[in-house]
Protein backbone atom coordinates (compact mmCIF):
# COMPACT_ATOMS: atom_id res chain seq x y z
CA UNK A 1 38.50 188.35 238.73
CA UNK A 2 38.36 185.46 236.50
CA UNK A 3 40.50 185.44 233.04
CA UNK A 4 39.56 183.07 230.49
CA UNK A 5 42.30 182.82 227.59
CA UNK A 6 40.83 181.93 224.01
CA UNK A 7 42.61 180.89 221.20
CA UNK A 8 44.70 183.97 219.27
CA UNK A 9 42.28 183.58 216.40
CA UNK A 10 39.00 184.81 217.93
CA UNK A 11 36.72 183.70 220.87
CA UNK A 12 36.06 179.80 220.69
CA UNK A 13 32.64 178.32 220.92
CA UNK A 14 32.78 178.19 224.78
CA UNK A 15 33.40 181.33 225.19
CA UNK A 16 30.37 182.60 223.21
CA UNK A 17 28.85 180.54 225.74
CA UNK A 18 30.13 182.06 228.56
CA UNK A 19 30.29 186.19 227.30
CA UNK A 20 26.88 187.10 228.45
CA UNK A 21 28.05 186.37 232.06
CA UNK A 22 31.02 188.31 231.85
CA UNK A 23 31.42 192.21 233.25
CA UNK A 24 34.14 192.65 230.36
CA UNK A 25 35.59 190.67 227.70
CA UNK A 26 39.35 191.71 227.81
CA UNK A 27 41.76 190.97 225.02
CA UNK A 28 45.67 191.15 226.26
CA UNK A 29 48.50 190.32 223.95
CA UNK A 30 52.21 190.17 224.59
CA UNK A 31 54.24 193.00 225.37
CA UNK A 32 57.65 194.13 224.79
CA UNK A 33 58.36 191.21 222.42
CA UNK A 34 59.03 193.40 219.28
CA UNK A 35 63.21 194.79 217.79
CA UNK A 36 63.61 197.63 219.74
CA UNK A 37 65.20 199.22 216.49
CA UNK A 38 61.82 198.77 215.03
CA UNK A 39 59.93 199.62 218.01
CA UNK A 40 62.07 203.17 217.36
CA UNK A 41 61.62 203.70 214.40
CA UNK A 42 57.67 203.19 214.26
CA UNK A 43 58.03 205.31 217.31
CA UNK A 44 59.22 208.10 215.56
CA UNK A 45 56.65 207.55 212.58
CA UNK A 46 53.67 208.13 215.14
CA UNK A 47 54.84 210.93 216.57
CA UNK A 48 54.97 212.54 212.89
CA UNK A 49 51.82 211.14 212.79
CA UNK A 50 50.43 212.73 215.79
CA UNK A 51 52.07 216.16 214.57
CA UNK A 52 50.23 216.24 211.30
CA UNK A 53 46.97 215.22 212.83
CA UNK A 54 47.14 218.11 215.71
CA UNK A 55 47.13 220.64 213.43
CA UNK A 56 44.26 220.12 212.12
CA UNK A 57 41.55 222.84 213.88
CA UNK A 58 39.49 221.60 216.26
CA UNK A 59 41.45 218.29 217.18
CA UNK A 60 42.26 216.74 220.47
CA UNK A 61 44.44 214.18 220.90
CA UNK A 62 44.95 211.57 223.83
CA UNK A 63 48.23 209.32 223.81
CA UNK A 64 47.68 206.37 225.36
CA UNK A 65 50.55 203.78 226.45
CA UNK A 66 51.88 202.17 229.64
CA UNK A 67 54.34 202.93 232.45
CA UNK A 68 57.82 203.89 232.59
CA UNK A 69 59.53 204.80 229.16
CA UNK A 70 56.11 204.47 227.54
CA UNK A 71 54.81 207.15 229.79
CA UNK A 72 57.88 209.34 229.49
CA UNK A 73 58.80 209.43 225.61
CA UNK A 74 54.76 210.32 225.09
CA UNK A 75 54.61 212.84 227.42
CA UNK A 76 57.58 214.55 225.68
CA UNK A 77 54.84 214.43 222.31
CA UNK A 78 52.94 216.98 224.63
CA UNK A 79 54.79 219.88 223.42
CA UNK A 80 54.30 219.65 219.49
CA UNK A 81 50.54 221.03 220.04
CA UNK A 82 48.69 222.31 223.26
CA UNK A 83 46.23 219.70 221.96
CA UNK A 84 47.87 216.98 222.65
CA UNK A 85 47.12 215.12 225.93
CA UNK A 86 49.19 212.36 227.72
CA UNK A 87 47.38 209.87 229.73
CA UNK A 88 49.90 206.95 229.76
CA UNK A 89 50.38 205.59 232.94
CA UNK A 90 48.14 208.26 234.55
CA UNK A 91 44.84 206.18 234.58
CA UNK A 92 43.61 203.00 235.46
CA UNK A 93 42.19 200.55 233.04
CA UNK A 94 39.00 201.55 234.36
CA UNK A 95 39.28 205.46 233.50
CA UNK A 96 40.93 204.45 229.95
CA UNK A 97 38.08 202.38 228.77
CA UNK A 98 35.74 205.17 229.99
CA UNK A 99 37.96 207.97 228.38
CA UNK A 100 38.36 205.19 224.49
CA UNK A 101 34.65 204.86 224.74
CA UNK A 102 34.11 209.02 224.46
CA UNK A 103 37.15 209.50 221.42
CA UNK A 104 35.50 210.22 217.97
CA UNK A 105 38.26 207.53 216.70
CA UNK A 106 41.32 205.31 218.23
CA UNK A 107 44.41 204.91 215.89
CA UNK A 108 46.72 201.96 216.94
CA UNK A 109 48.88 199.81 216.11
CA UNK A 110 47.95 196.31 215.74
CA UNK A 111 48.17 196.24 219.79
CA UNK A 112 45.76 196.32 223.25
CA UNK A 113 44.82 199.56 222.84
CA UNK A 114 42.99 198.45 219.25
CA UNK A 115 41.24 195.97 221.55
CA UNK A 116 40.14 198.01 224.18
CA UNK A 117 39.19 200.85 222.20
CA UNK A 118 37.06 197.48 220.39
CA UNK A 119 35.80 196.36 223.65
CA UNK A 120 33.84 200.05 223.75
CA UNK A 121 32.67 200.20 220.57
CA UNK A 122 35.13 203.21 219.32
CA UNK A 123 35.86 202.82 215.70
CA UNK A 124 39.51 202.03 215.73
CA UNK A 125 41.52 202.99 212.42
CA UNK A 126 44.67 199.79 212.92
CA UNK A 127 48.05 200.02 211.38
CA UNK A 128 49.53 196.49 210.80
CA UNK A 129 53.23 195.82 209.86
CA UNK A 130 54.16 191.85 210.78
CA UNK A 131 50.71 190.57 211.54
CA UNK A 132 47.75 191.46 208.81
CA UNK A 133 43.83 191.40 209.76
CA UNK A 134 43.60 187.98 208.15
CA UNK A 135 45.70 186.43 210.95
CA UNK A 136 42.33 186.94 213.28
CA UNK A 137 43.77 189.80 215.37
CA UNK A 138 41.15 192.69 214.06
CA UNK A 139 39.40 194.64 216.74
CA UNK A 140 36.26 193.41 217.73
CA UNK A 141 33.37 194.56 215.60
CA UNK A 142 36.51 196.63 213.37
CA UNK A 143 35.79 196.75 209.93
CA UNK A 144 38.49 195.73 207.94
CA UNK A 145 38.46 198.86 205.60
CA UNK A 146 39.41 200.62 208.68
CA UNK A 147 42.90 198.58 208.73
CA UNK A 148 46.19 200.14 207.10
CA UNK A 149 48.20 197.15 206.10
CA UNK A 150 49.96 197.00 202.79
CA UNK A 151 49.48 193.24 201.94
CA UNK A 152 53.39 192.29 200.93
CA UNK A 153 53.75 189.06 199.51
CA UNK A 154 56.30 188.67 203.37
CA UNK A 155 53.22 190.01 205.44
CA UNK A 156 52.14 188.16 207.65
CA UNK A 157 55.51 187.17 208.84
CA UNK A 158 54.70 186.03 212.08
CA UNK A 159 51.09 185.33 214.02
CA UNK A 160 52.73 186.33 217.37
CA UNK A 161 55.04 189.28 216.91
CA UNK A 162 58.30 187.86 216.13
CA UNK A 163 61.46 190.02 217.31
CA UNK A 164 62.82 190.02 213.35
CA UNK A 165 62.45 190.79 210.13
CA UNK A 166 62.78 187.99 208.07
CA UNK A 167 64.39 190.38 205.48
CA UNK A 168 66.15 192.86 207.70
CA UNK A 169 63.80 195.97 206.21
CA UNK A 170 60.24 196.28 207.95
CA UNK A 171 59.08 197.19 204.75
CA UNK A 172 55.33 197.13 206.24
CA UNK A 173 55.95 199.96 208.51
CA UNK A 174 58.50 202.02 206.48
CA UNK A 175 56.39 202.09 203.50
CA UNK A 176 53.32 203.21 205.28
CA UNK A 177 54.03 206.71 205.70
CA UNK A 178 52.80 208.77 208.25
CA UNK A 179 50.97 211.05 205.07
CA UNK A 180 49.03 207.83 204.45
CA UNK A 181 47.54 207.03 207.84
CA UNK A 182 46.62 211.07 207.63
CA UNK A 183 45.00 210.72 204.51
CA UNK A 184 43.08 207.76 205.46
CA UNK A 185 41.79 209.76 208.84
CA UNK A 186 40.85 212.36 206.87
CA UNK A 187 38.77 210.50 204.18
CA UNK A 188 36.75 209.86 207.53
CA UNK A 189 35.05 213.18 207.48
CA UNK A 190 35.63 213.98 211.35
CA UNK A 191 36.46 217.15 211.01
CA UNK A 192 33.29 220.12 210.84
């Protein structure tokens, strides 16, 4: 395996040069660096999130997410619908990509999963709180109508995921509700 970091704002000009030789063009960003309070609370917002969205008829939902707590607070998500499926930590990276490339549409955070969803041309709807699409993060070949970010005059607060609020409220994630990003999936007209 050979790993080729790029700058954070998109692919430089030698690695255009370079992509048409490569088995798979892998975004990773850093992990674990965000407030745990925050981290909660968003947490919690997705899950509502994921409640509203399974009942609507007909829809099946896959959680995706690492190891460890990752794996065990989304497999708890499990019981609010029969149609909702846990696969974190259960797959390889191999099996995800395969299993992104077949989903109808990937919601995620502004995190890896929007890439790799990207990476096999899924159409990814992104919810962004401290980092906004202008900072250069949006999902390859993403369109940027497909981004929920609510443009404060603090956003973006930080290009690499800073640990704090500069004003102590996360405004860009509390005032997104989790009716919005339904609303915005549904405008989408997935559903027969």
């Amino acid at each position: 395996y050979i790993v080729i970091d790029t700058s954070p704002i998109g692919l430089v000009p030698d690695a255009y040069a370079i992509i048409e030789h490569s088995d798979m063009c892998l975004f990773v960003i850093r992990c674990m660096q965000t407030n745990k309070s925050f981290c909660k609370q968003t947490l919690e917002q997705m899950r509502e999130v994921v409640r509203l969205l399974a009942a609507e008829p007909g829809t099946l939902i896959f959680l995706f997410g690492g190891r460890g707590q990752q794996a065990t607070a989304l497999s708890g998500w499990e019981s609010l619908s029969p149609d909702i499926q846990s696969v974190a930590g259960r797959f390889s990276l191999r099996e995800e990509l395969s299993l992104m490339a077949h989903l109808d549409l990937m919601l995620s955070m502004d995190s890896a999963n929007m890439h790799l969803a990207s990476l096999v041309g899924t159409r990814v709807i992104s919810v962004w709180g401290s980092t906004t699409p202008a900072c250069g993060f949006l999902g390859w070949g993403q369109q940027e109508a497909d981004a929920l970010c609510l443009h404060l005059s603090c956003q973006p607060c930080t290009i690499g995921g800073s640990n704090n609020c500069r004003k102590g409220t996360y405004d860009c994630l509390r005032n997104l509700t989790p009716s919005d990003i339904v609303h915005k999936i549904s405008t989408l007209n997935l559903y027969p």
